[in-house]
N, C-alpha and C. Protein backbone atom coordinates (compact mmCIF):
# COMPACT_ATOMS: atom_id res chain seq x y z
N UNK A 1 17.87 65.15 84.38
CA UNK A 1 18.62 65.79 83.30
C UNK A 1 19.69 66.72 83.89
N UNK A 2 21.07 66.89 83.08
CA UNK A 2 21.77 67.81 83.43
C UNK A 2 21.42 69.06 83.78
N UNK A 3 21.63 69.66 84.96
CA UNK A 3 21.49 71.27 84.89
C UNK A 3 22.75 72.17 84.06
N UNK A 4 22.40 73.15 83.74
CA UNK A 4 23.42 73.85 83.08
C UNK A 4 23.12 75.56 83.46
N UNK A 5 24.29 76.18 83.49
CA UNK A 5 23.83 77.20 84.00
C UNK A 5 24.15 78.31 82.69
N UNK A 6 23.20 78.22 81.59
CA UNK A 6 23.47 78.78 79.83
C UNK A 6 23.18 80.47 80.69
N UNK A 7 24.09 81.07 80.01
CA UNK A 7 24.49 82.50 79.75
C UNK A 7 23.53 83.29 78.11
N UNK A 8 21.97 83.78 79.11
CA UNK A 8 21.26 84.03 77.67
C UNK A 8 21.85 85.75 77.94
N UNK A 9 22.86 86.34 78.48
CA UNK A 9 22.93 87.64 78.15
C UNK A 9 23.76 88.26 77.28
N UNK A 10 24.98 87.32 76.73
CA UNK A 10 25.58 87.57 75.87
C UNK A 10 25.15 88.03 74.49
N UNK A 11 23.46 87.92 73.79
CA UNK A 11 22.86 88.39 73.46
C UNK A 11 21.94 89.69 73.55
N UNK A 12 22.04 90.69 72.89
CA UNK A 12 20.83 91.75 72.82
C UNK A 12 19.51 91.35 73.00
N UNK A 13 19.01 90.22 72.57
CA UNK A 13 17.66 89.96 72.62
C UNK A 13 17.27 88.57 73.57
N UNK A 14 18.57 88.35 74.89
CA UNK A 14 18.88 87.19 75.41
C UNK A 14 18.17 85.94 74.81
N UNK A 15 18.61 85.40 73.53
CA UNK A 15 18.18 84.69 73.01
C UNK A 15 19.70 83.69 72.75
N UNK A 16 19.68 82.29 73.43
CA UNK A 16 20.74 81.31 72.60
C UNK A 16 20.67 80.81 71.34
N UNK A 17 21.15 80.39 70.57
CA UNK A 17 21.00 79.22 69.08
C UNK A 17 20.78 78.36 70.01
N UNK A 18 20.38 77.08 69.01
CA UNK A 18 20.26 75.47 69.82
C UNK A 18 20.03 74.71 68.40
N UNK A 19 21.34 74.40 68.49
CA UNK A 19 21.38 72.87 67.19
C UNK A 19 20.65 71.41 67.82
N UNK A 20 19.73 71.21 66.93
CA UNK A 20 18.77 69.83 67.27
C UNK A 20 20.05 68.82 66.33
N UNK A 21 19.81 67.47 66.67
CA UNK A 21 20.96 66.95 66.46
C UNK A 21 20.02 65.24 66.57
N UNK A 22 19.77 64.05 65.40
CA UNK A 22 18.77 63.29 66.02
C UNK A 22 19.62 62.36 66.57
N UNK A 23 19.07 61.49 67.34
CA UNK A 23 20.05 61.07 68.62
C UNK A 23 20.29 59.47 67.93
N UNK A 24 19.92 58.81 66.72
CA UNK A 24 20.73 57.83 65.95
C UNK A 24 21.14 58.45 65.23
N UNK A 25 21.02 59.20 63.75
CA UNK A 25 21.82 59.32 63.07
C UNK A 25 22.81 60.10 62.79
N UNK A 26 22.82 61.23 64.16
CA UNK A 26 23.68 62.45 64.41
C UNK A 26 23.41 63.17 63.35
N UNK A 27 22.41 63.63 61.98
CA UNK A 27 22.36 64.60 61.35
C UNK A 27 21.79 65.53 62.22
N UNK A 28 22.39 66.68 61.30
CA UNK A 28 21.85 67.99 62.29
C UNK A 28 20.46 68.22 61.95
N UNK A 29 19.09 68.64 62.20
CA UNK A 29 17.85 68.55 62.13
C UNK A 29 17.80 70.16 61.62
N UNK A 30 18.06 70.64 62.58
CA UNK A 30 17.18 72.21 62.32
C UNK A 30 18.69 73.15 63.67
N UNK A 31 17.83 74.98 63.18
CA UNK A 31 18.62 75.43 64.18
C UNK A 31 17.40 76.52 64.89
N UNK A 32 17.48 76.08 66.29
CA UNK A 32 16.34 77.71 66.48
C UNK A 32 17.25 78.03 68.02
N UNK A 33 16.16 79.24 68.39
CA UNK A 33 16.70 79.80 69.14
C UNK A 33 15.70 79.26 70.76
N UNK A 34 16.27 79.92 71.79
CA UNK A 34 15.90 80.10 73.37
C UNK A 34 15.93 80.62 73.75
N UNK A 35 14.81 81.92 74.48
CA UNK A 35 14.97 82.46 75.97
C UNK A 35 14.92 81.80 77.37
N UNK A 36 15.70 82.34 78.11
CA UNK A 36 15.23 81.74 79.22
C UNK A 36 14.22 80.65 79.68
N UNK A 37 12.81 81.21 79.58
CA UNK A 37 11.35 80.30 79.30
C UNK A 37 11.42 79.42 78.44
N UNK A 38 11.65 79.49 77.36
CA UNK A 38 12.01 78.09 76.74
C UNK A 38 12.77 77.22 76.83
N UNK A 39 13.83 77.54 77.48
CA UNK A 39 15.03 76.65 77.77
C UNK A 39 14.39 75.98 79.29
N UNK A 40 13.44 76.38 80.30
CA UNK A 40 13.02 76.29 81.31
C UNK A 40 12.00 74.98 81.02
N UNK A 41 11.12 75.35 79.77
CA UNK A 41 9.97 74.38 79.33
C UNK A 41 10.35 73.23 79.21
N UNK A 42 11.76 73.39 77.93
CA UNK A 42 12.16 72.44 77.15
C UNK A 42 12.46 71.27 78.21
N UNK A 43 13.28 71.78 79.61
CA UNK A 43 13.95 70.94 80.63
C UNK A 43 12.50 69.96 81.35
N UNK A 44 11.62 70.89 81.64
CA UNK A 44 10.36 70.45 82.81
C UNK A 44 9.87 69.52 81.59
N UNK A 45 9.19 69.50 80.40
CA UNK A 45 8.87 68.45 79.52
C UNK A 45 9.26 68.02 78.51
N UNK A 46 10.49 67.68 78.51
CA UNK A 46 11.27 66.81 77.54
C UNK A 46 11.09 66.70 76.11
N UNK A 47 10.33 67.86 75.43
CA UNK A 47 10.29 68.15 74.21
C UNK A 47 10.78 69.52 74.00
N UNK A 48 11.51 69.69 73.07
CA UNK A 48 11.80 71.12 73.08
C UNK A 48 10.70 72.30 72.51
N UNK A 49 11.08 73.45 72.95
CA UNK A 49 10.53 74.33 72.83
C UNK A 49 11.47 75.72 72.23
N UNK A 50 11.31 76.40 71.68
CA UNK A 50 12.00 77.30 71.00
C UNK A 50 11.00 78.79 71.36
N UNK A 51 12.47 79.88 71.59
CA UNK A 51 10.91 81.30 71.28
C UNK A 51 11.66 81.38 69.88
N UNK A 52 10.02 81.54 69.03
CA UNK A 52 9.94 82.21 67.71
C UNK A 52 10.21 83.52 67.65
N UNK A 53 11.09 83.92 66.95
CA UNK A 53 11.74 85.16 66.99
C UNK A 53 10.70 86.09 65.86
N UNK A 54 10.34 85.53 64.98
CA UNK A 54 9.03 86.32 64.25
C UNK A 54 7.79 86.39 65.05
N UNK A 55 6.93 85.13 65.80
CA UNK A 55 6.02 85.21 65.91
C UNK A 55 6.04 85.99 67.19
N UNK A 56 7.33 86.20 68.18
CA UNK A 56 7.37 86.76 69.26
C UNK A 56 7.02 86.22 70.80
N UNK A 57 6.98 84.79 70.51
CA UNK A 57 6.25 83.57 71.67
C UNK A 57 7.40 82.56 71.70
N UNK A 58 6.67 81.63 72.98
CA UNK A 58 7.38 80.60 72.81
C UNK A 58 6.60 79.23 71.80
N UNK A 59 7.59 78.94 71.15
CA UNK A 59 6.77 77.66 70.14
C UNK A 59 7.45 76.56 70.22
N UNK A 60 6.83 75.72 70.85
CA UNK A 60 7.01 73.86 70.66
C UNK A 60 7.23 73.40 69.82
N UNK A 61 8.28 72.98 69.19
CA UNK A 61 8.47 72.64 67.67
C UNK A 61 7.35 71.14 67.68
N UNK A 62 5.97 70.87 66.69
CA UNK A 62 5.21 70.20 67.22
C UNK A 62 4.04 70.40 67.26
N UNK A 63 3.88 72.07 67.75
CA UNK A 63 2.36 71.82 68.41
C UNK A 63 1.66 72.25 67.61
N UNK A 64 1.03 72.24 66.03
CA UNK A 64 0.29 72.40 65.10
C UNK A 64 0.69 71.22 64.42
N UNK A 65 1.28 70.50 64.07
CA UNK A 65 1.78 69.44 63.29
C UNK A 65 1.79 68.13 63.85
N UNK A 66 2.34 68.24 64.79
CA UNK A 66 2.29 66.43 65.90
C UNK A 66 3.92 66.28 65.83
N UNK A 67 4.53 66.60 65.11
CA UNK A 67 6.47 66.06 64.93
C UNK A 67 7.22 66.50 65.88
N UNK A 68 6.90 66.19 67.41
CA UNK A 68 7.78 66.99 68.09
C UNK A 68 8.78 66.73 68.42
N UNK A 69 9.95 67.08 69.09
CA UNK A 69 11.37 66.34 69.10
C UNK A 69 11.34 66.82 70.67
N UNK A 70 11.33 64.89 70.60
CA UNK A 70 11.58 64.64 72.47
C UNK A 70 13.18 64.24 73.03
N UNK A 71 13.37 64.90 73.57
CA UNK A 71 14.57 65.37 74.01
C UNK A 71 15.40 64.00 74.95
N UNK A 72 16.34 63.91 73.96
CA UNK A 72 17.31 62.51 74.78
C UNK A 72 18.35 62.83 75.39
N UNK A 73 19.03 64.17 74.99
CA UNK A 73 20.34 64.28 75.83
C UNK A 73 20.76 65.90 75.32
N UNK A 74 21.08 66.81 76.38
CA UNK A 74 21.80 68.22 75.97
C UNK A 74 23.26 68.50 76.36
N UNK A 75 23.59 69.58 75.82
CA UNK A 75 24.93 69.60 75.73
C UNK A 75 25.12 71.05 75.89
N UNK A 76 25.94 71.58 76.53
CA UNK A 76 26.07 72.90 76.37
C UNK A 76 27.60 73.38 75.72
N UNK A 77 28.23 74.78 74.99
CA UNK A 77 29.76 74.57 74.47
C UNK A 77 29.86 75.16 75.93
N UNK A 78 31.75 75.52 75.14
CA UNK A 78 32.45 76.00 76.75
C UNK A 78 31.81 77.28 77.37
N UNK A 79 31.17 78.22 76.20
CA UNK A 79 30.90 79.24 76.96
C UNK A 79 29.58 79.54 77.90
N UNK A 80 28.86 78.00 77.10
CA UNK A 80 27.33 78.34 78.27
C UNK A 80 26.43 78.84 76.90
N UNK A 81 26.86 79.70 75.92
CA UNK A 81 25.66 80.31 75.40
C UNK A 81 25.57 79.68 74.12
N UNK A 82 25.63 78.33 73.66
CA UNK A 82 24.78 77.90 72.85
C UNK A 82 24.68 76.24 73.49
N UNK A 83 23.26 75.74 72.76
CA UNK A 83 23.07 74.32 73.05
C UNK A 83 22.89 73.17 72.08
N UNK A 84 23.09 71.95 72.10
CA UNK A 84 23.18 70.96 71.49
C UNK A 84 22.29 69.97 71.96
N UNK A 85 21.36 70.07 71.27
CA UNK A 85 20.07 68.59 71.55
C UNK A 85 20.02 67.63 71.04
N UNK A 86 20.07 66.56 71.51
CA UNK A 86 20.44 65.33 70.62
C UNK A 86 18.67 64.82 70.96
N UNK A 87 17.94 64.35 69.72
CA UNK A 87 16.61 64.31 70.35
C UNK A 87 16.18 63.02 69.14
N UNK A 88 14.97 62.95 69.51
CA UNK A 88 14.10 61.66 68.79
C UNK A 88 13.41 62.50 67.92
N UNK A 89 13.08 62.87 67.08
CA UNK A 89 11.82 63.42 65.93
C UNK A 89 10.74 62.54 65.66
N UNK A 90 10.21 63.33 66.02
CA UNK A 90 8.49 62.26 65.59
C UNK A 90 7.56 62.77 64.53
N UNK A 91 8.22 62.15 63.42
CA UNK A 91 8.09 62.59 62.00
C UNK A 91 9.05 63.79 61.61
N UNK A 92 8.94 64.44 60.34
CA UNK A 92 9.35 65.76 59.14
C UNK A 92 9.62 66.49 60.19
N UNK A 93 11.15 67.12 60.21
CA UNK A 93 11.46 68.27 60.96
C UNK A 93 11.12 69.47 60.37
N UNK A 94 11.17 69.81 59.20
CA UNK A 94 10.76 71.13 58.51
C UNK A 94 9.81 71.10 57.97
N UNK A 95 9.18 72.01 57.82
CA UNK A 95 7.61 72.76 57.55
C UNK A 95 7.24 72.41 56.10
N UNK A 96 8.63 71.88 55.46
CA UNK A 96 8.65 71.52 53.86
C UNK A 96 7.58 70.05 54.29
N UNK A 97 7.80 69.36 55.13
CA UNK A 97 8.06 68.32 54.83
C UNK A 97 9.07 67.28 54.98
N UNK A 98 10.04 67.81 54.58
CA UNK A 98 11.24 67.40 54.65
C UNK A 98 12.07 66.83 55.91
N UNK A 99 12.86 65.88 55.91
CA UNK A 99 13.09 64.89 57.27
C UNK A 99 14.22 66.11 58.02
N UNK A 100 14.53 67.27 56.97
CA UNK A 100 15.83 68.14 57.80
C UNK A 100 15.22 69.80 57.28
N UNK A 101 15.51 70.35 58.05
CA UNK A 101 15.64 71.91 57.68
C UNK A 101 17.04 72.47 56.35
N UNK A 102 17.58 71.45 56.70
CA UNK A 102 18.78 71.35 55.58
C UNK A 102 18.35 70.53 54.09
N UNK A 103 17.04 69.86 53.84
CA UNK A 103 16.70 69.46 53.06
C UNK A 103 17.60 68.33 52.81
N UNK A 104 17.65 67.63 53.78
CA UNK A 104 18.48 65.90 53.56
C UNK A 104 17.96 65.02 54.20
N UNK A 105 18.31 64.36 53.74
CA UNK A 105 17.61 62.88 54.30
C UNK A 105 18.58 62.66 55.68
N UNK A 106 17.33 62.19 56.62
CA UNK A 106 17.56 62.12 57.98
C UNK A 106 18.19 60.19 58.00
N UNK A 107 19.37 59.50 57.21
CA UNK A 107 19.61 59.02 57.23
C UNK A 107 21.41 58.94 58.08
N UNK A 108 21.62 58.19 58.71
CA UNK A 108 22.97 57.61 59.16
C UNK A 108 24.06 57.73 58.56
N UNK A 109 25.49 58.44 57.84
CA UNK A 109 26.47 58.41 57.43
C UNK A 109 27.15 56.74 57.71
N UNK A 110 26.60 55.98 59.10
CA UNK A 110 27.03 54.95 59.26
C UNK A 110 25.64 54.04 58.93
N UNK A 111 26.58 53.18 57.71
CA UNK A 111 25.04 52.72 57.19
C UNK A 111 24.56 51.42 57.74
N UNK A 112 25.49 51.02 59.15
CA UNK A 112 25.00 49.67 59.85
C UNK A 112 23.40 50.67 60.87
N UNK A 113 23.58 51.56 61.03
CA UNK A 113 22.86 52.32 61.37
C UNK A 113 21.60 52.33 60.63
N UNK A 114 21.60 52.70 59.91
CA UNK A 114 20.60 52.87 58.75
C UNK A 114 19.93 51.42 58.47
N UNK A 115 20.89 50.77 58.57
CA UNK A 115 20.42 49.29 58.25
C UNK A 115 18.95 48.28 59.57
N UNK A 116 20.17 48.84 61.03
CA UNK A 116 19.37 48.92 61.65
C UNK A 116 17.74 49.72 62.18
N UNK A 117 17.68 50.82 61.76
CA UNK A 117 16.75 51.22 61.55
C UNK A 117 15.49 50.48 60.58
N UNK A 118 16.27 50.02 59.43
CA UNK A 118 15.23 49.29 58.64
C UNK A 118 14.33 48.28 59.28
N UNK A 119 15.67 47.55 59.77
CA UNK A 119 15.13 45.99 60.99
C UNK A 119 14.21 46.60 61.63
N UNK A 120 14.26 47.59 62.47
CA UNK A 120 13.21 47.91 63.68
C UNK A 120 12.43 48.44 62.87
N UNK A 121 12.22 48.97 62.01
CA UNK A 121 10.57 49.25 61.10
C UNK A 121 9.91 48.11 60.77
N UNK A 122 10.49 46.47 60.39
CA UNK A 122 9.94 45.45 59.40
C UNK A 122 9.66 44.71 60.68
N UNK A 123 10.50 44.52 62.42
CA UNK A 123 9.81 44.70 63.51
C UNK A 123 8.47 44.93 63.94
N UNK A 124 8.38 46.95 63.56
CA UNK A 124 7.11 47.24 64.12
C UNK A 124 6.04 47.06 63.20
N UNK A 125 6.16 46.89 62.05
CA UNK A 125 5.53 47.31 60.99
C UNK A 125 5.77 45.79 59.80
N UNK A 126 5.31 44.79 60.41
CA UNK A 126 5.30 43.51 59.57
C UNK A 126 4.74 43.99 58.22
N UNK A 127 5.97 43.03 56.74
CA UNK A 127 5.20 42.97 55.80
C UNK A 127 5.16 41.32 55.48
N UNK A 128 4.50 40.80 54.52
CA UNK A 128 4.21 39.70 54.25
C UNK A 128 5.95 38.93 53.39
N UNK A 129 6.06 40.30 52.56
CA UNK A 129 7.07 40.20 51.64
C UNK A 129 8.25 40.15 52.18
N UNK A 130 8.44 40.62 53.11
CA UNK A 130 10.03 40.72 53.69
C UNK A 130 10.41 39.40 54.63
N UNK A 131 11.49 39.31 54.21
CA UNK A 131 12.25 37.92 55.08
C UNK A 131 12.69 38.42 56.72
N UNK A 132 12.75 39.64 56.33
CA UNK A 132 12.73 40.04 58.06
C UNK A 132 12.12 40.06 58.87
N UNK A 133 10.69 40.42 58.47
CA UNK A 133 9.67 40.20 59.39
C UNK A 133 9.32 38.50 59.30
N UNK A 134 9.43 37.78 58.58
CA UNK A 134 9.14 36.01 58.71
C UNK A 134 9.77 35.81 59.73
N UNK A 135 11.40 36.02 59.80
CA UNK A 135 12.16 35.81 61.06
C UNK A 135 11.80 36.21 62.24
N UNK A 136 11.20 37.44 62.62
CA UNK A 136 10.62 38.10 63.69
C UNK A 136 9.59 37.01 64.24
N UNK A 137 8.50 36.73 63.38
CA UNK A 137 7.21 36.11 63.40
C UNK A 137 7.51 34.89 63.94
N UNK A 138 8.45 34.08 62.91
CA UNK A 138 8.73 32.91 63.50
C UNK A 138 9.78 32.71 65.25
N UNK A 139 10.54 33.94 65.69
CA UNK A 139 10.21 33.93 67.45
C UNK A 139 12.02 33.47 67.49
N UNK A 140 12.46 34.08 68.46
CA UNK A 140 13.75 34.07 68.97
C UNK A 140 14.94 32.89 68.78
N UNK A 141 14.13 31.94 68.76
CA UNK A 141 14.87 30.66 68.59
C UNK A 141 15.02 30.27 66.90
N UNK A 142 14.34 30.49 66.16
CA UNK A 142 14.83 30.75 64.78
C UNK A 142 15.61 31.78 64.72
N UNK A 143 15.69 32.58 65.23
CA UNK A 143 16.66 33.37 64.56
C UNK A 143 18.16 33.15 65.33
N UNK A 144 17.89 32.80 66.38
CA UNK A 144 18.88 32.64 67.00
C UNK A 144 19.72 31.87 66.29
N UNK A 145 19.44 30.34 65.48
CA UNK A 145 19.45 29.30 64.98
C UNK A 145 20.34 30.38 64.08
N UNK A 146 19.83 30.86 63.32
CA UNK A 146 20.21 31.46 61.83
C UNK A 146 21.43 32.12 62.23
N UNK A 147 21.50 32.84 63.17
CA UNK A 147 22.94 33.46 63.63
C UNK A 147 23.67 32.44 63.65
N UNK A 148 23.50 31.16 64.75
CA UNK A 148 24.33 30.37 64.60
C UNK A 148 24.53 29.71 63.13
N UNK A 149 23.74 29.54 62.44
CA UNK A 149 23.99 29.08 60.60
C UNK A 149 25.34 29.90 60.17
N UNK A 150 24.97 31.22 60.38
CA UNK A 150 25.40 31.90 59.33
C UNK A 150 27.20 32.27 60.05
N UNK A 151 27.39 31.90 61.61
CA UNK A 151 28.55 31.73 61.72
C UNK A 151 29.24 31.08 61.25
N UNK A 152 28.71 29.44 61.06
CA UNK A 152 29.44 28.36 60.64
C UNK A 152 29.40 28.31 59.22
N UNK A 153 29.03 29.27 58.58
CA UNK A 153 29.00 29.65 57.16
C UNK A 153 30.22 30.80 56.82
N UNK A 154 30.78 31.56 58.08
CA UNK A 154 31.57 32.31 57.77
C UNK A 154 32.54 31.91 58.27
N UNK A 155 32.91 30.36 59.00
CA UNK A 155 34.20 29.63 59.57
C UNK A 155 34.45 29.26 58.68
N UNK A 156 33.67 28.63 58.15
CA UNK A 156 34.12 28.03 56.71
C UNK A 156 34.65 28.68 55.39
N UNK A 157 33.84 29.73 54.96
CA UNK A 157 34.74 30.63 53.91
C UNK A 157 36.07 31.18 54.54
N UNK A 158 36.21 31.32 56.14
CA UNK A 158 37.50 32.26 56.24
C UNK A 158 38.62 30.78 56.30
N UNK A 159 38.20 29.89 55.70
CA UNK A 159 39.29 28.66 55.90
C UNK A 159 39.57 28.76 54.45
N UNK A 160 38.65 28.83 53.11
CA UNK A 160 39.36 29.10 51.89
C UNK A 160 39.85 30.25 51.92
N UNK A 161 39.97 30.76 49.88
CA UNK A 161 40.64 31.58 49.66
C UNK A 161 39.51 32.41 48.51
N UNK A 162 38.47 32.20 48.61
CA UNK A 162 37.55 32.96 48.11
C UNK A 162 37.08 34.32 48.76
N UNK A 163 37.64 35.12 48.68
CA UNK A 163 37.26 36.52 49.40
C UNK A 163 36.25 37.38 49.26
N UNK A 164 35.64 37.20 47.54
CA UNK A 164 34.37 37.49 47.39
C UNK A 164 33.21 36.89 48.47
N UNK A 165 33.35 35.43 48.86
CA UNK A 165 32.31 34.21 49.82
C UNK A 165 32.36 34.83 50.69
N UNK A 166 34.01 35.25 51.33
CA UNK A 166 33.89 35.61 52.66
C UNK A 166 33.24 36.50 52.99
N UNK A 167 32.80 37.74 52.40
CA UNK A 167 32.86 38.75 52.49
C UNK A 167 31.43 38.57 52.72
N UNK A 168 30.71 38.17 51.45
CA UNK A 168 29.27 37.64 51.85
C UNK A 168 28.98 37.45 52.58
N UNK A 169 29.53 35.53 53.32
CA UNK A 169 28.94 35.43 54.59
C UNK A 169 28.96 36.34 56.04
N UNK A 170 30.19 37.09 55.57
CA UNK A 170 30.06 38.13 56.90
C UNK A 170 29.26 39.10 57.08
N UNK A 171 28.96 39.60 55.70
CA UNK A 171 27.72 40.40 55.68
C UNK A 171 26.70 39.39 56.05
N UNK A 172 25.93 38.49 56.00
CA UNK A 172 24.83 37.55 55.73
C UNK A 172 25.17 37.59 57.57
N UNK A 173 25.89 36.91 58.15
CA UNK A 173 26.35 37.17 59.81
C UNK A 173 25.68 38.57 60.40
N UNK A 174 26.38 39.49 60.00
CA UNK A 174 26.14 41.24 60.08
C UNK A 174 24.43 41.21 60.51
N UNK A 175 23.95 41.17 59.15
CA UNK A 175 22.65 41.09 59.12
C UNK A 175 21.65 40.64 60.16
N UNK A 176 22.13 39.12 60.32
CA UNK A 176 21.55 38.29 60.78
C UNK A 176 21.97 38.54 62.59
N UNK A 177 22.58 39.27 62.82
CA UNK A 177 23.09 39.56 64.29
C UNK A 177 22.20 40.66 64.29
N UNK A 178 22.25 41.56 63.35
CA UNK A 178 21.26 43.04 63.94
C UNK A 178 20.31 42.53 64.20
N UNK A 179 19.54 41.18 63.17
CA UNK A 179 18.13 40.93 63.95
C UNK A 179 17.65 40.23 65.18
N UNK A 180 18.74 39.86 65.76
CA UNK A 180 19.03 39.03 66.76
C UNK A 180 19.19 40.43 68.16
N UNK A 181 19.73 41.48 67.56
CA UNK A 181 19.52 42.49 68.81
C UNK A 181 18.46 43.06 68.53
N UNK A 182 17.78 43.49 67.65
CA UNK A 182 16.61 43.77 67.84
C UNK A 182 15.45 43.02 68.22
N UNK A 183 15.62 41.78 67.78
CA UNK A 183 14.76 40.68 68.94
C UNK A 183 14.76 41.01 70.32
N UNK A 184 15.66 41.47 70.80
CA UNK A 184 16.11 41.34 71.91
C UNK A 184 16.20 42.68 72.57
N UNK A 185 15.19 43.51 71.70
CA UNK A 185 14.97 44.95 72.25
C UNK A 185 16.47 45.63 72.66
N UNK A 186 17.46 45.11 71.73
CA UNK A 186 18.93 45.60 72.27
C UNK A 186 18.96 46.20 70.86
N UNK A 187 20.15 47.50 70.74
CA UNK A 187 20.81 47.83 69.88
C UNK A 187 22.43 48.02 69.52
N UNK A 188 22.81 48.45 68.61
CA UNK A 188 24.18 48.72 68.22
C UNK A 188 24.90 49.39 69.24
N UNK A 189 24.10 50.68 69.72
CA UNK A 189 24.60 51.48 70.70
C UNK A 189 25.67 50.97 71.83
N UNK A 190 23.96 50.21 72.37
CA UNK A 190 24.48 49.09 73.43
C UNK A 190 25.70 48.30 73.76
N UNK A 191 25.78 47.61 72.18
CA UNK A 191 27.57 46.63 72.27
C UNK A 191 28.41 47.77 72.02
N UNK A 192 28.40 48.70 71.70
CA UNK A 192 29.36 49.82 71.56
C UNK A 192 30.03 49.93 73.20
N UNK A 193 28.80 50.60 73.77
CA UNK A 193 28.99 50.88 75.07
C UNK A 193 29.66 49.90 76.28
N UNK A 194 29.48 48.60 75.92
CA UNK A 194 30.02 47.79 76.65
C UNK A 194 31.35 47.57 76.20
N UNK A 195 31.80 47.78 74.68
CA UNK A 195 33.07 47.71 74.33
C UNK A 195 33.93 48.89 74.70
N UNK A 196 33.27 50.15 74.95
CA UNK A 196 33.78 51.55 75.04
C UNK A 196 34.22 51.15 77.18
N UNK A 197 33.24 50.48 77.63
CA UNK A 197 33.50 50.59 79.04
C UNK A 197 34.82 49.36 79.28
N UNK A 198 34.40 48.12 78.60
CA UNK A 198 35.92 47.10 78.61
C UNK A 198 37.15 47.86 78.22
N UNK A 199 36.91 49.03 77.56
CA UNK A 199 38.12 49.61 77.18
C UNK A 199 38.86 50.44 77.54
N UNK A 200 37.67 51.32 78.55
CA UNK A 200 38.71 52.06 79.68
C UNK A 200 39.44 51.27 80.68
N UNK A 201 38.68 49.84 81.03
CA UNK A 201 39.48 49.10 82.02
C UNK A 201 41.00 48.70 81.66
């Protein structure tokens, strides 16, 4: 992990903020604070840790509940004294219940995102009812198949002039490609990243 060399004295009570941030859907989660020791913990075991400024300790966001947020990537601003955690949540970030301390749904603004997320639940979590998990079940080469279907389903509408069809089959494509990277233990991220690196070249 990055070292960073955070400035906790700019504070009276050398304490930083630290915006949790979840590392698909970029909503902001929660905001707490760090001393030193916690910022020390958070690094050595990859879940964060916060000092509670009421209870007067350091507290694991987690350790009475089980939801802890394991830490994927930090960020520090220009000055050193606040931090940015981009992390995994394992379950309800707030004490409500609730998937945010902001009381919102811990969903994606980008809803291919969101979409994907669904896939990898009907993945881990087969239902009988869903056509997504049949595809899963039935194994790489069906689905593969179906990607290829649903291309030659969208060569064909982009040769008429029906734009409603087209539009369909490209969604019906869309779809049918997310499940094809999640077969494939790959995600969105991923083709991003390879398009983001062809593009500095």
């Amino acid at each position: 992990m990055t070292s960073f060399n955070i400035d906790f004295s700019k504070s009276p009570d050398k304490l930083v903020p630290v915006i949790i941030q979840d590392e698909h859907t970029s909503q902001v989660l929660m905001l707490g604070y760090m001393n030193a020791e916690a910022w020390k913990k958070t690094q050595e075991e990859k879940r964060v840790t916060f000092y509670s400024r009421s209870k007067k300790r350091l507290w694991t966001k987690g350790e009475e509940s089980g939801n802890f947020l394991d830490v994927k990537e930090i960020k520090s601003d220009c000055d050193n004294d606040t931090l940015l955690i981009r992390v995994k949540p394992v379950g309800p970030v707030c004490h409500t219940g609730a998937d945010t301390c902001f009381q919102e749904k811990n969903i994606s603004l980008d809803f291919l995102h969101t979409l994907e997320r669904v896939i990898q639940d009907r993945k881990q979590t087969p239902s009988d009812k869903s056509y997504t998990s049949s595809l899963f079940a039935k194994g790489i080469n069906k689905i593969a198949q179906k990607v290829g279907e649903e291309a030659v389903e969208l060569v064909i509408e982009a040769k008429d002039q029906d734009m409603n069809l087209f539009k369909n089959e490209a969604a019906d494509l869309m779809y049918h490609y997310l499940i094809l990277l999640a077969a494939k233990d790959c995600c969105l991220d991923d083709i991003v990243r390879v398009l983001e690196e062809r593009h500095k070249k």
